[in-house]
C-alpha atoms as a PDB file:
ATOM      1  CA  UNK A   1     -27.613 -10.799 -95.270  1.00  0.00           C
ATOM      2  CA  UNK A   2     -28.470 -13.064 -92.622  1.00  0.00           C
ATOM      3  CA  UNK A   3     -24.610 -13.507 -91.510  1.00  0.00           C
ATOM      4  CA  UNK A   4     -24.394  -9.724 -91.601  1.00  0.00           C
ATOM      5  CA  UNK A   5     -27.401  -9.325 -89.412  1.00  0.00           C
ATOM      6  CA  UNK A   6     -25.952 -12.072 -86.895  1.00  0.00           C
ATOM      7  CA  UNK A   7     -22.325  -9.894 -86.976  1.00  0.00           C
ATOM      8  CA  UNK A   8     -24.038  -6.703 -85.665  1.00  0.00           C
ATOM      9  CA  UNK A   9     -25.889  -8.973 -83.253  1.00  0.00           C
ATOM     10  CA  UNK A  10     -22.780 -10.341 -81.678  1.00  0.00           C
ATOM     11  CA  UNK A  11     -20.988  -6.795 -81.706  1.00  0.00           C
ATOM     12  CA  UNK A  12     -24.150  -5.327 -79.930  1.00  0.00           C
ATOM     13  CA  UNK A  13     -24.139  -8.296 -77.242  1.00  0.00           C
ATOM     14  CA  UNK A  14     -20.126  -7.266 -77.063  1.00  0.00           C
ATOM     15  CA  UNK A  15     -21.172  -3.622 -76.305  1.00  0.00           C
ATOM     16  CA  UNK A  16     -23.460  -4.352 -73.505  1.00  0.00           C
ATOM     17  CA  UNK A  17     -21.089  -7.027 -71.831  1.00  0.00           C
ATOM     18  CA  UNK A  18     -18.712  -4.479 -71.737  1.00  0.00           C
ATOM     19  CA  UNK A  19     -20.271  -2.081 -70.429  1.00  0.00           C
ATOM     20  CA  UNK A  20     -22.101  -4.249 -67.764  1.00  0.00           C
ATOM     21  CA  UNK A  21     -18.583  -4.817 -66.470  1.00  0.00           C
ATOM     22  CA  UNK A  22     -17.785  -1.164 -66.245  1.00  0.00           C
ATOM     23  CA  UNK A  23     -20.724  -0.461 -64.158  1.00  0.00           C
ATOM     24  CA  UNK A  24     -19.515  -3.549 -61.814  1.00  0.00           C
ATOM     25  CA  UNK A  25     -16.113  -2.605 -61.642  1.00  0.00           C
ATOM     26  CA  UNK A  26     -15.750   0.976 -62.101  1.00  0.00           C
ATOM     27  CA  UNK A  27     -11.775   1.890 -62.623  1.00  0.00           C
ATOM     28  CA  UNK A  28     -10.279   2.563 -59.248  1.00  0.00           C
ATOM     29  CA  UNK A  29      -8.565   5.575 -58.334  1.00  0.00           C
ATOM     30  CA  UNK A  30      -6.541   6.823 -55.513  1.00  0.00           C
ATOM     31  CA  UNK A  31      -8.033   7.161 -52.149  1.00  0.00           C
ATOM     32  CA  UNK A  32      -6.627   9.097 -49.317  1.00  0.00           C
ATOM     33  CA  UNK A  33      -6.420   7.406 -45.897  1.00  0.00           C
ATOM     34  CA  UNK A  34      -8.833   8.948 -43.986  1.00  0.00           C
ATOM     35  CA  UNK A  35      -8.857   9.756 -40.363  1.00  0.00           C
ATOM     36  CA  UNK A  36     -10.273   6.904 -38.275  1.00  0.00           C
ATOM     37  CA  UNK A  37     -13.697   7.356 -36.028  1.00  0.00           C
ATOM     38  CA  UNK A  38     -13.353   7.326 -32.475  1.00  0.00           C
ATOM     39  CA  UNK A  39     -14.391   4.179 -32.351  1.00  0.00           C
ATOM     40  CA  UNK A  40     -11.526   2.887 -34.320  1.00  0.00           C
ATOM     41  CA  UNK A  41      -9.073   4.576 -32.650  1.00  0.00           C
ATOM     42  CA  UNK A  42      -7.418   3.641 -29.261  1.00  0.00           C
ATOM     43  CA  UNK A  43      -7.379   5.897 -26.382  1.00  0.00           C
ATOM     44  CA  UNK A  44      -4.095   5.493 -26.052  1.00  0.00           C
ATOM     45  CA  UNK A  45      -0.559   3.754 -28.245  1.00  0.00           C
ATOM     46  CA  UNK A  46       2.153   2.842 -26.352  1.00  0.00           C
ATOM     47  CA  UNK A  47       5.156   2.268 -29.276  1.00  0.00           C
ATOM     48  CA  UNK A  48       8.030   0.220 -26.417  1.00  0.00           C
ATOM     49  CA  UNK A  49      11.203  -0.644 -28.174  1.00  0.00           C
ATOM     50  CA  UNK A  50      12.595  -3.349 -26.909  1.00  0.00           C
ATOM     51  CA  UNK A  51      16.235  -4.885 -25.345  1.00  0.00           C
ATOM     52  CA  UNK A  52      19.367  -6.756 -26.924  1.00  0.00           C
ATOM     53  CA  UNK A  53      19.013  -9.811 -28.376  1.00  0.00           C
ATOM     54  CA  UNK A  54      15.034  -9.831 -27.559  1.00  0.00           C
ATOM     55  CA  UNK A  55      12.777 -11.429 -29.746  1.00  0.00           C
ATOM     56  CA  UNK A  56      10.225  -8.864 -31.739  1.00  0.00           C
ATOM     57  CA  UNK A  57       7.542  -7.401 -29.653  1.00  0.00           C
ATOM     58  CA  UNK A  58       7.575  -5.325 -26.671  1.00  0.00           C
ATOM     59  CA  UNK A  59      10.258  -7.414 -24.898  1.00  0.00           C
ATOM     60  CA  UNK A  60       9.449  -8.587 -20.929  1.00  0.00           C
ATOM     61  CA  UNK A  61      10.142  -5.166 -19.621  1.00  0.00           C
ATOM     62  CA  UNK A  62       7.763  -3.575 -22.120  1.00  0.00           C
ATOM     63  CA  UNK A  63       5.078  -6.335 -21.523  1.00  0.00           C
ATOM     64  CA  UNK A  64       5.068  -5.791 -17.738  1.00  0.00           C
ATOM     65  CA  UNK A  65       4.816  -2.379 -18.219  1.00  0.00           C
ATOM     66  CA  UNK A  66       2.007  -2.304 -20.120  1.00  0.00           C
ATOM     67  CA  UNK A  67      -0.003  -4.988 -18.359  1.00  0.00           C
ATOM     68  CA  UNK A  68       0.423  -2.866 -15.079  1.00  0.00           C
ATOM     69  CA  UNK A  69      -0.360   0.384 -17.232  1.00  0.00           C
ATOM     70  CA  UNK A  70      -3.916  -1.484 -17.832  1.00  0.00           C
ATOM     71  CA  UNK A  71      -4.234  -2.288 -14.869  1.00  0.00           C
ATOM     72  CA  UNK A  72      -4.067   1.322 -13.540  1.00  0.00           C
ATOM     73  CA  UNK A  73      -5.719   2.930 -15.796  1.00  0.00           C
ATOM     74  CA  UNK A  74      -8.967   0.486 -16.590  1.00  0.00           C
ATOM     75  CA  UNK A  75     -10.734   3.122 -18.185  1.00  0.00           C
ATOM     76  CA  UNK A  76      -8.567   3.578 -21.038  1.00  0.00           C
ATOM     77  CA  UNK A  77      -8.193   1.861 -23.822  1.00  0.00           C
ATOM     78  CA  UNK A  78      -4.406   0.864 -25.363  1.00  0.00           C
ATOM     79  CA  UNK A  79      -2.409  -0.774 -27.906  1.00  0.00           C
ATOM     80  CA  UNK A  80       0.674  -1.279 -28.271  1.00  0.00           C
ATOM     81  CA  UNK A  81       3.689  -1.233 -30.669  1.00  0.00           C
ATOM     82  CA  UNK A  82       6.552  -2.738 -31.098  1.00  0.00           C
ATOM     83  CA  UNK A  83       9.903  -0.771 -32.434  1.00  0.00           C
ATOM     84  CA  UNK A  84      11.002  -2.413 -35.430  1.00  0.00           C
ATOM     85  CA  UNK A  85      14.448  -2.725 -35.214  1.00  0.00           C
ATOM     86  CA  UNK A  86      17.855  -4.867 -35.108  1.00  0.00           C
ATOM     87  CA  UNK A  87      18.401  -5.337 -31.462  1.00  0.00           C
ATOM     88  CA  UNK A  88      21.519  -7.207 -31.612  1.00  0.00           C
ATOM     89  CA  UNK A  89      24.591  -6.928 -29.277  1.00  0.00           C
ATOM     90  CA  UNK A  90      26.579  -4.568 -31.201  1.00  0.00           C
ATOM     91  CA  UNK A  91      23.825  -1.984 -31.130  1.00  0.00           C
ATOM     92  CA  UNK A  92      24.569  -0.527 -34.673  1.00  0.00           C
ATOM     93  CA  UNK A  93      20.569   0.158 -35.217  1.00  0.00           C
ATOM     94  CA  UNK A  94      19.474   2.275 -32.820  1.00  0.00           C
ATOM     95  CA  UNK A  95      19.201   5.015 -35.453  1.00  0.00           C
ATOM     96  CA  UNK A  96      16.594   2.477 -37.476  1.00  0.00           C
ATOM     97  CA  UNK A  97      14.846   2.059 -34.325  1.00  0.00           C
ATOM     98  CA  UNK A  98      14.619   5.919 -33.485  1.00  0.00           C
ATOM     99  CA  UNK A  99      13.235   6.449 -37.541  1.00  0.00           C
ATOM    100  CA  UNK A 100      10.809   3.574 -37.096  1.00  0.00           C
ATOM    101  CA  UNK A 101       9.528   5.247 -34.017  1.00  0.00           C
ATOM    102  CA  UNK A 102       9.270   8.541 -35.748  1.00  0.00           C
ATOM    103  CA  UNK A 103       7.219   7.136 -38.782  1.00  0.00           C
ATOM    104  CA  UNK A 104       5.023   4.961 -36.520  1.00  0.00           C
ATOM    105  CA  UNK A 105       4.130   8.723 -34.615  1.00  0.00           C
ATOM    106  CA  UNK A 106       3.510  10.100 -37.825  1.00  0.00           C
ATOM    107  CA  UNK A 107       0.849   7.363 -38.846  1.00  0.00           C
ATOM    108  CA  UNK A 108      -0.977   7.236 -35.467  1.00  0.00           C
ATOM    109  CA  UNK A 109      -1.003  11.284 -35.693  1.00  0.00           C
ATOM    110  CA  UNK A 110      -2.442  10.852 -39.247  1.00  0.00           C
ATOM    111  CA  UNK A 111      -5.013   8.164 -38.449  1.00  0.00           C
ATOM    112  CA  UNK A 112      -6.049   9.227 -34.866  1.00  0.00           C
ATOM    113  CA  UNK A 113      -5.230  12.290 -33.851  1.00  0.00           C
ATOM    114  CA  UNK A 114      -7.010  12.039 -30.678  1.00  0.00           C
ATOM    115  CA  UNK A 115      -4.917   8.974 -29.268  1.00  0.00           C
ATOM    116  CA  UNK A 116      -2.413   9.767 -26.480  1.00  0.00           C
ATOM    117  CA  UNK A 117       1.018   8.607 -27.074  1.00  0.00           C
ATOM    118  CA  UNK A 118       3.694   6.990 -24.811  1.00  0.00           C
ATOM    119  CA  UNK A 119       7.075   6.151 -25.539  1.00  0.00           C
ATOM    120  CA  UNK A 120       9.157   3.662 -23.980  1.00  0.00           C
ATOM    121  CA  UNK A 121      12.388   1.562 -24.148  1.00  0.00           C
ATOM    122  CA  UNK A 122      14.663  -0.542 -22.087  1.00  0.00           C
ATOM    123  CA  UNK A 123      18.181  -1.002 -22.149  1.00  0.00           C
ATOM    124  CA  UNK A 124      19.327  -0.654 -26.008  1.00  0.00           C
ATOM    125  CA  UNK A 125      15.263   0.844 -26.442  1.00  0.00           C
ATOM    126  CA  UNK A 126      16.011   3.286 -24.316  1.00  0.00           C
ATOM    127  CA  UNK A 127      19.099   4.405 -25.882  1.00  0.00           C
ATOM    128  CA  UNK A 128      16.719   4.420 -29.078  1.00  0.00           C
ATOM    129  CA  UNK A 129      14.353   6.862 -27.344  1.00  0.00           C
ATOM    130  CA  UNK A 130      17.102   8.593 -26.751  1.00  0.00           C
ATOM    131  CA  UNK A 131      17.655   9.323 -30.190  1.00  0.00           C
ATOM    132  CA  UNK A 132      13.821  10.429 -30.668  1.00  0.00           C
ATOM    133  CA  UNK A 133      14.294  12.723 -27.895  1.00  0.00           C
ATOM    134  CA  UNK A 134      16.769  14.253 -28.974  1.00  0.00           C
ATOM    135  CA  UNK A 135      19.202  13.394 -26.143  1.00  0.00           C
ATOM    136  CA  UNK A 136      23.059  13.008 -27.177  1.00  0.00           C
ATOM    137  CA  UNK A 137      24.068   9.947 -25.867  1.00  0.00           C
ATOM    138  CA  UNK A 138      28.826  10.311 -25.031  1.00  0.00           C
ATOM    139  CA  UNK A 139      27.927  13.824 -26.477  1.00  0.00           C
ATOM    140  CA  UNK A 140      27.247  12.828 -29.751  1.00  0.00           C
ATOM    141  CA  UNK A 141      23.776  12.801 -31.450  1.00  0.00           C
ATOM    142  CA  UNK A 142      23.054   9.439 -33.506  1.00  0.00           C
ATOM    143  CA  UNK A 143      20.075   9.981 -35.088  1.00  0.00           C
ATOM    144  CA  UNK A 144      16.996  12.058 -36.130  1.00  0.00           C
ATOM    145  CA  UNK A 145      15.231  13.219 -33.532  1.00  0.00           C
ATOM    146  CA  UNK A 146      11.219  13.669 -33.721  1.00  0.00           C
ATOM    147  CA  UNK A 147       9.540  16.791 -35.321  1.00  0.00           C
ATOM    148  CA  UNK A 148       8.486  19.580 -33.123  1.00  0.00           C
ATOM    149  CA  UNK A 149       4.823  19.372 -33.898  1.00  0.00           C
ATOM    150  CA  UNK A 150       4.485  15.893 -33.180  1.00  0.00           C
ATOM    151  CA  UNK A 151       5.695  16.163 -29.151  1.00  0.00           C
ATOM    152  CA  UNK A 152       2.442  17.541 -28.163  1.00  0.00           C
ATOM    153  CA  UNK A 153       0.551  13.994 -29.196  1.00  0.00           C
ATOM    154  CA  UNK A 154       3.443  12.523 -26.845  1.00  0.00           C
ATOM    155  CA  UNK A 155       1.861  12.189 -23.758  1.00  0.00           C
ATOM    156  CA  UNK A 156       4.408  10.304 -21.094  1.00  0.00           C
ATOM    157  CA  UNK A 157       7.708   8.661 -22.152  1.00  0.00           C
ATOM    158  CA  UNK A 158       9.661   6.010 -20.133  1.00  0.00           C
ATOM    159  CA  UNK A 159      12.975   4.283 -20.093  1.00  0.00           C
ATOM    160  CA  UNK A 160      14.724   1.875 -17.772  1.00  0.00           C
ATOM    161  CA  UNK A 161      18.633   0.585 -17.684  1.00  0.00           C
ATOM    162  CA  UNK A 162      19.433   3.499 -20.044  1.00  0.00           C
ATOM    163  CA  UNK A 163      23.491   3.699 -20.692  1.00  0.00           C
ATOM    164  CA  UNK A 164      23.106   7.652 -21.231  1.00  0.00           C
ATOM    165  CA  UNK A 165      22.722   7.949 -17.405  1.00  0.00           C
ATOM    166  CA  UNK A 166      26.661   6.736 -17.238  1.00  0.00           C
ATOM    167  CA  UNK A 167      27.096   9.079 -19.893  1.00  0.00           C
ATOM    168  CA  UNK A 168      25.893  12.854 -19.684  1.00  0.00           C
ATOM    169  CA  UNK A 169      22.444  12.758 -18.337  1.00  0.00           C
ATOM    170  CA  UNK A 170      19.164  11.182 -18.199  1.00  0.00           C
ATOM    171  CA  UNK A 171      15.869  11.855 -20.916  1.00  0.00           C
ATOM    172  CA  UNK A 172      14.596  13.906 -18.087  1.00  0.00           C
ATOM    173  CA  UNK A 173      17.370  16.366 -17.773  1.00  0.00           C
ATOM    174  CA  UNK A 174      18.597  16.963 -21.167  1.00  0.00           C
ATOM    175  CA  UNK A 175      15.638  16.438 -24.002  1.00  0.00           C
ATOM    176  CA  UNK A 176      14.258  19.915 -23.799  1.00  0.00           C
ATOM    177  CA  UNK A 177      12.052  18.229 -26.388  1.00  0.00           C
ATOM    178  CA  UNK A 178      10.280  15.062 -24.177  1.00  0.00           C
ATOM    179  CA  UNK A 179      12.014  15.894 -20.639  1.00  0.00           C
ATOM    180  CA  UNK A 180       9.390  17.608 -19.174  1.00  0.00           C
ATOM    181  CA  UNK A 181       7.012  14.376 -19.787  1.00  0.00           C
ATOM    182  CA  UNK A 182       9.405  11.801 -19.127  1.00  0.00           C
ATOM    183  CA  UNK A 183      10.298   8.971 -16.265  1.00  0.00           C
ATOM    184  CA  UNK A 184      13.591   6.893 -16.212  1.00  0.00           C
ATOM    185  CA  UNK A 185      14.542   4.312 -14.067  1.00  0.00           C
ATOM    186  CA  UNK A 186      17.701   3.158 -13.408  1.00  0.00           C
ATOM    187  CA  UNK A 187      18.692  -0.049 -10.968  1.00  0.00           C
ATOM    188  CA  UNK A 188      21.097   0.930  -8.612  1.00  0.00           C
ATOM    189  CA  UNK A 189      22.559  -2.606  -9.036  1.00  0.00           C
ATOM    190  CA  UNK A 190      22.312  -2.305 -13.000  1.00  0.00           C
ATOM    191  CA  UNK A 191      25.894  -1.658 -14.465  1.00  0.00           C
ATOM    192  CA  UNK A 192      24.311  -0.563 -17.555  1.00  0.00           C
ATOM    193  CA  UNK A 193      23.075   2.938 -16.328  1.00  0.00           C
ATOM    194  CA  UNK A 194      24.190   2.858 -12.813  1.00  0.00           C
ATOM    195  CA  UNK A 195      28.247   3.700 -11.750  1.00  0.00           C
ATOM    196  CA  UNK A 196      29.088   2.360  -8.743  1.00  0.00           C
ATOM    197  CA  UNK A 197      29.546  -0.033  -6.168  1.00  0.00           C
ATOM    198  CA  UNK A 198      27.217  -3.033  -5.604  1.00  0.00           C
ATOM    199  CA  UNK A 199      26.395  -3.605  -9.720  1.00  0.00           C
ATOM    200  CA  UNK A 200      25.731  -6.741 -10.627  1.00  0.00           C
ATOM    201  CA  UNK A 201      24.173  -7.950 -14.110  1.00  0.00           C
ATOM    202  CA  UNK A 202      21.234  -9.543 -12.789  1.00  0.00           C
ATOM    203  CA  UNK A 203      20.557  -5.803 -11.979  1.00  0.00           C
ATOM    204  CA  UNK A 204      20.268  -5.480 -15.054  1.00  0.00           C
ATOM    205  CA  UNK A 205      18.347  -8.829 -16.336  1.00  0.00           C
ATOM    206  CA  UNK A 206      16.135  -9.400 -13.828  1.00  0.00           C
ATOM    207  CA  UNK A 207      15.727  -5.656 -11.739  1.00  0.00           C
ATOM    208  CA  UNK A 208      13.029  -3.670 -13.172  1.00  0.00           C
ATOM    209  CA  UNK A 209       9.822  -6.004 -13.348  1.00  0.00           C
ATOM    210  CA  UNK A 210       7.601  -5.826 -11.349  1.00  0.00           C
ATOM    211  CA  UNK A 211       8.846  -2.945  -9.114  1.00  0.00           C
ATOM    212  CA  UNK A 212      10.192  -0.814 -11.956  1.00  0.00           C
ATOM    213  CA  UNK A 213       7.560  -1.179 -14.226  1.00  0.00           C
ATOM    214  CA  UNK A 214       4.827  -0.338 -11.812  1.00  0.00           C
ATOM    215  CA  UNK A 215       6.485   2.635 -10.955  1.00  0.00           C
ATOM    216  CA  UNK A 216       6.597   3.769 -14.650  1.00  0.00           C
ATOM    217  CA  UNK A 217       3.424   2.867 -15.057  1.00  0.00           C
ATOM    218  CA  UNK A 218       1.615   4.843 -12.267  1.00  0.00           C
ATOM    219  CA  UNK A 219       3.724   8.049 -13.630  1.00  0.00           C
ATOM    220  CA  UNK A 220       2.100   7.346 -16.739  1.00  0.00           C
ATOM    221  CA  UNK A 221      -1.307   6.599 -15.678  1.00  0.00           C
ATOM    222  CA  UNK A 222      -1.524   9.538 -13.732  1.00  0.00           C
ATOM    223  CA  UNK A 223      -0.900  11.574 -17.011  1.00  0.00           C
ATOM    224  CA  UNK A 224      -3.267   9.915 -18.921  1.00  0.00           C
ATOM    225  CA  UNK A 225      -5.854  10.211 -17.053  1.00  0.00           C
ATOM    226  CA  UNK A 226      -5.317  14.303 -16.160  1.00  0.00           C
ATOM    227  CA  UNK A 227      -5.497  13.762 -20.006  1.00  0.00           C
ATOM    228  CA  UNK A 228      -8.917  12.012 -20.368  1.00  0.00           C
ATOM    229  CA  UNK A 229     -10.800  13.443 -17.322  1.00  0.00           C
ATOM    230  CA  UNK A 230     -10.670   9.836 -15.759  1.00  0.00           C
ATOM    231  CA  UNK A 231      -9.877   9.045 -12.433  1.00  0.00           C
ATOM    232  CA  UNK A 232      -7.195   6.554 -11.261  1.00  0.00           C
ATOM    233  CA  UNK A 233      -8.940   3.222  -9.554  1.00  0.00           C
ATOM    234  CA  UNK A 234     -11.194   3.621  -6.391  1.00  0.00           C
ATOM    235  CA  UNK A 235     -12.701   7.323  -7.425  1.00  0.00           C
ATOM    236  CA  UNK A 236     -10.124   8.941  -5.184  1.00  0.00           C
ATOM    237  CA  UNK A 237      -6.748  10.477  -5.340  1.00  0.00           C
ATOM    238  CA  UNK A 238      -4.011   7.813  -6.719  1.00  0.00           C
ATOM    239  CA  UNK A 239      -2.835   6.618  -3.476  1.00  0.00           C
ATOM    240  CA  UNK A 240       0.515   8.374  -2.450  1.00  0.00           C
ATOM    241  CA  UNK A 241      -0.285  11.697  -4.580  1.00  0.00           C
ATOM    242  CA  UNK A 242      -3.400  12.596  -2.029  1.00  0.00           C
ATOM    243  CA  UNK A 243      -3.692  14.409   0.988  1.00  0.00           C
ATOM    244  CA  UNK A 244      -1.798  12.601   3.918  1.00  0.00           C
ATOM    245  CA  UNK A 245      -4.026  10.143   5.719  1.00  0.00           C
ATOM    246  CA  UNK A 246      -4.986  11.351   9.198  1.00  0.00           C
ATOM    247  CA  UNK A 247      -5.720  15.007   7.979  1.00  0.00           C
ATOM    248  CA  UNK A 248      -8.429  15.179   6.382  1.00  0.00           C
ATOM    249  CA  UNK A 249     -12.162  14.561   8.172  1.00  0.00           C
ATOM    250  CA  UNK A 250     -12.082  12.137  10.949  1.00  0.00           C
ATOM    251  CA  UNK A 251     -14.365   9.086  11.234  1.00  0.00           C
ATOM    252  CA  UNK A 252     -17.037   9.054  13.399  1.00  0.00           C
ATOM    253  CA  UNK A 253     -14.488   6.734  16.276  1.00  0.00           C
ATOM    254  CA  UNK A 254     -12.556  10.274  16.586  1.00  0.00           C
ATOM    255  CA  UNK A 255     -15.626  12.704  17.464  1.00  0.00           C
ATOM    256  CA  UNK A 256     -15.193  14.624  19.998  1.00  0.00           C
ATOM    257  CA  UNK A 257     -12.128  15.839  18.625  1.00  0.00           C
ATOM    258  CA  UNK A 258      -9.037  15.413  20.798  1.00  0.00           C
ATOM    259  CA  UNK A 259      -7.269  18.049  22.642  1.00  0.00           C
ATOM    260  CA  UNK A 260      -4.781  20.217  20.398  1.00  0.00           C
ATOM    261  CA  UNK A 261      -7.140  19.691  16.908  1.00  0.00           C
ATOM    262  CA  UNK A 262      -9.487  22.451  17.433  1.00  0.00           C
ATOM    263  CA  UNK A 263     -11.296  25.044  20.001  1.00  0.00           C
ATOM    264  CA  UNK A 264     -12.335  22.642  23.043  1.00  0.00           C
ATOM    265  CA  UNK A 265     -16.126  23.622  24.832  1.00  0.00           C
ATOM    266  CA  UNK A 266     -14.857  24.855  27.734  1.00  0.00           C
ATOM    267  CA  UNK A 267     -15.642  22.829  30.939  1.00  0.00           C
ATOM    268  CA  UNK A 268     -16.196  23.711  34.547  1.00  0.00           C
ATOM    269  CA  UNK A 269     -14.531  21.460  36.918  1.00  0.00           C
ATOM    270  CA  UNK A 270     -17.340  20.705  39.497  1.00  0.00           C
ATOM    271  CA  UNK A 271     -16.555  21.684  43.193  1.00  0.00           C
ATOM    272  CA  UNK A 272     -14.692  19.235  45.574  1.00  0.00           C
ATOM    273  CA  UNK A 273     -16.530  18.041  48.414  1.00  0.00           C
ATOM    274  CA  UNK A 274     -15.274  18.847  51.890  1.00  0.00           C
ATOM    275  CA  UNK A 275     -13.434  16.294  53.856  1.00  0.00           C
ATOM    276  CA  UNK A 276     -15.893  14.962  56.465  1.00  0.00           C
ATOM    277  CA  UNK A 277     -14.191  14.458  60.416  1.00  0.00           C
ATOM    278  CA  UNK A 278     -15.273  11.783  61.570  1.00  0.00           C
ATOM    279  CA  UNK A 279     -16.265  12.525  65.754  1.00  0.00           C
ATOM    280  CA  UNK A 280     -13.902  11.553  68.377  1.00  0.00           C
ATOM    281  CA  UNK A 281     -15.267  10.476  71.420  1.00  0.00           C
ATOM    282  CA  UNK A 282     -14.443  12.505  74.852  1.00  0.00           C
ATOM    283  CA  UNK A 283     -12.149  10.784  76.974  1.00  0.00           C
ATOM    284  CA  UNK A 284     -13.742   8.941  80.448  1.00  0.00           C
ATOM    285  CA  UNK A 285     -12.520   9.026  83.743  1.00  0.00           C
ATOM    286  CA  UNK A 286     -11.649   6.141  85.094  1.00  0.00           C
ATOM    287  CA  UNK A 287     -14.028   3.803  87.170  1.00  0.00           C
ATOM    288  CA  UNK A 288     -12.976   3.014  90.779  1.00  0.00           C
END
């Protein structure tokens, strides 16, 4: 009797272990991702793929960019992303690149929907944005492009030493998809988008940071920020896009204005004074 007793004992000590666990670790189920807060989200992505036979990231191109991106536009706040992709000399992955691109849209999109978007590339990345755009690159199109309803979270794209400018057109002219919101640069000393005299491959190599890249980046910045309701640094117009210095309000060294910049207060010359003649003596007669 006493064993029995002791069995249902241990089974009813079994029971409430058991279910003591339960309670601990309820059974997990699936869980949507769901859309981050603002405050997890960037104001702005910038996915950069990068050149041949660069090591993963953005590549030195796509680094400059972005550090002069930040520097122009303070108020924002970006990350970045690098393409994940083969970027070896015979350029057979440009298609992975473009779909790695595409997904990496799709899962910002999803997470922050908020977050502005800017593409980039340079040389082989280029050609990869390329594909994302849409653009056929010798006529031929090498890979899927991005959906329709994901160019509007696409705010700016930019590309520099892109071989499609040798061959049918720049991003800008033909991707009725991303054209409209797009920059490329091309070196004129860069034999990889440039046909002519005077190429060299250091045109390539070594001509697009910083000049290049600055450029890009204050196209981009200025988008942005028309995006955000910022203003560029200084409160003012971005310096080149603004009125032309000289006509706008004069500083106080200019007042009165000078002749030809408004009505003058007309002014009455004051009368000349009449010559004075100074008195000649009358001649004398001689003394004898």
């Amino acid at each position: 009797m006493a064993r029995s007793a002791g069995r249902w004992v241990g089974l009813i000590c079994a029971a409430l272990v058991v279910a003591t666990l339960a309670l601990v670790n309820p059974p997990t189920s699936p869980v949507a991702i769901p859309v981050a807060s603002a405050d997890d989200c960037p104001d702005v992505e910038v996915i950069f793929a990068r050149g041949t036979n660069e090591p993963p990231g953005l590549g030195r191109v796509g680094d400059a960019f972005v550090d002069s991106l930040r520097q122009q536009a303070p108020g924002l706040n970006i990350d970045t992303y690098g393409v994940n992709y083969a970027a070896s000399k015979l350029q057979l992955h440009g298609g992975d690149g473009a779909n790695d691109t595409i997904n990496r849209v799709k899962q910002a999109v999803a997470k922050c929907p908020n977050t502005q978007i800017v593409l980039g590339g340079y040389s082989q990345g280029a050609s990869v944005m390329d594909i994302v755009a849409g653009v056929p690159i010798g006529g031929i199109t090498w890979g899927n492009s991005l959906p329709a309803d994901l160019a509007s979270h696409v705010t700016a794209v930019a590309t520099f030493g892109d071989v499609a400018d040798r061959a049918g057109g720049t991003l800008p002219s033909q991707s009725a998809l991303l054209g409209s919101k797009a920059i490329d640069l091309c070196n004129p000393e860069d034999p990889i988008c440039h046909a002519g005299s005077g190429n060299q491959w250091s045109g390539h190599t070594e001509g697009y940071v910083p000049a290049y890249t600055t450029q890009a980046a204050s196209y981009v910045a200025s988008r942005l920020l028309a995006n955000s309701g910022l203003q560029a640094p200084g409160n003012g117009p971005t310096p080149g896009y603004g009125p032309t210095p000289g006509y706008g309000p004069q500083s106080p060294s200019y007042a009165p204005q000078s002749p030809g910049y408004g009505p003058q207060t007309p002014v009455t010359a004051p009368a000349l004074p009449t010559p004075s003649v100074p008195n000649t003596p009358a001649p004398q007669a001689p003394l004898v």
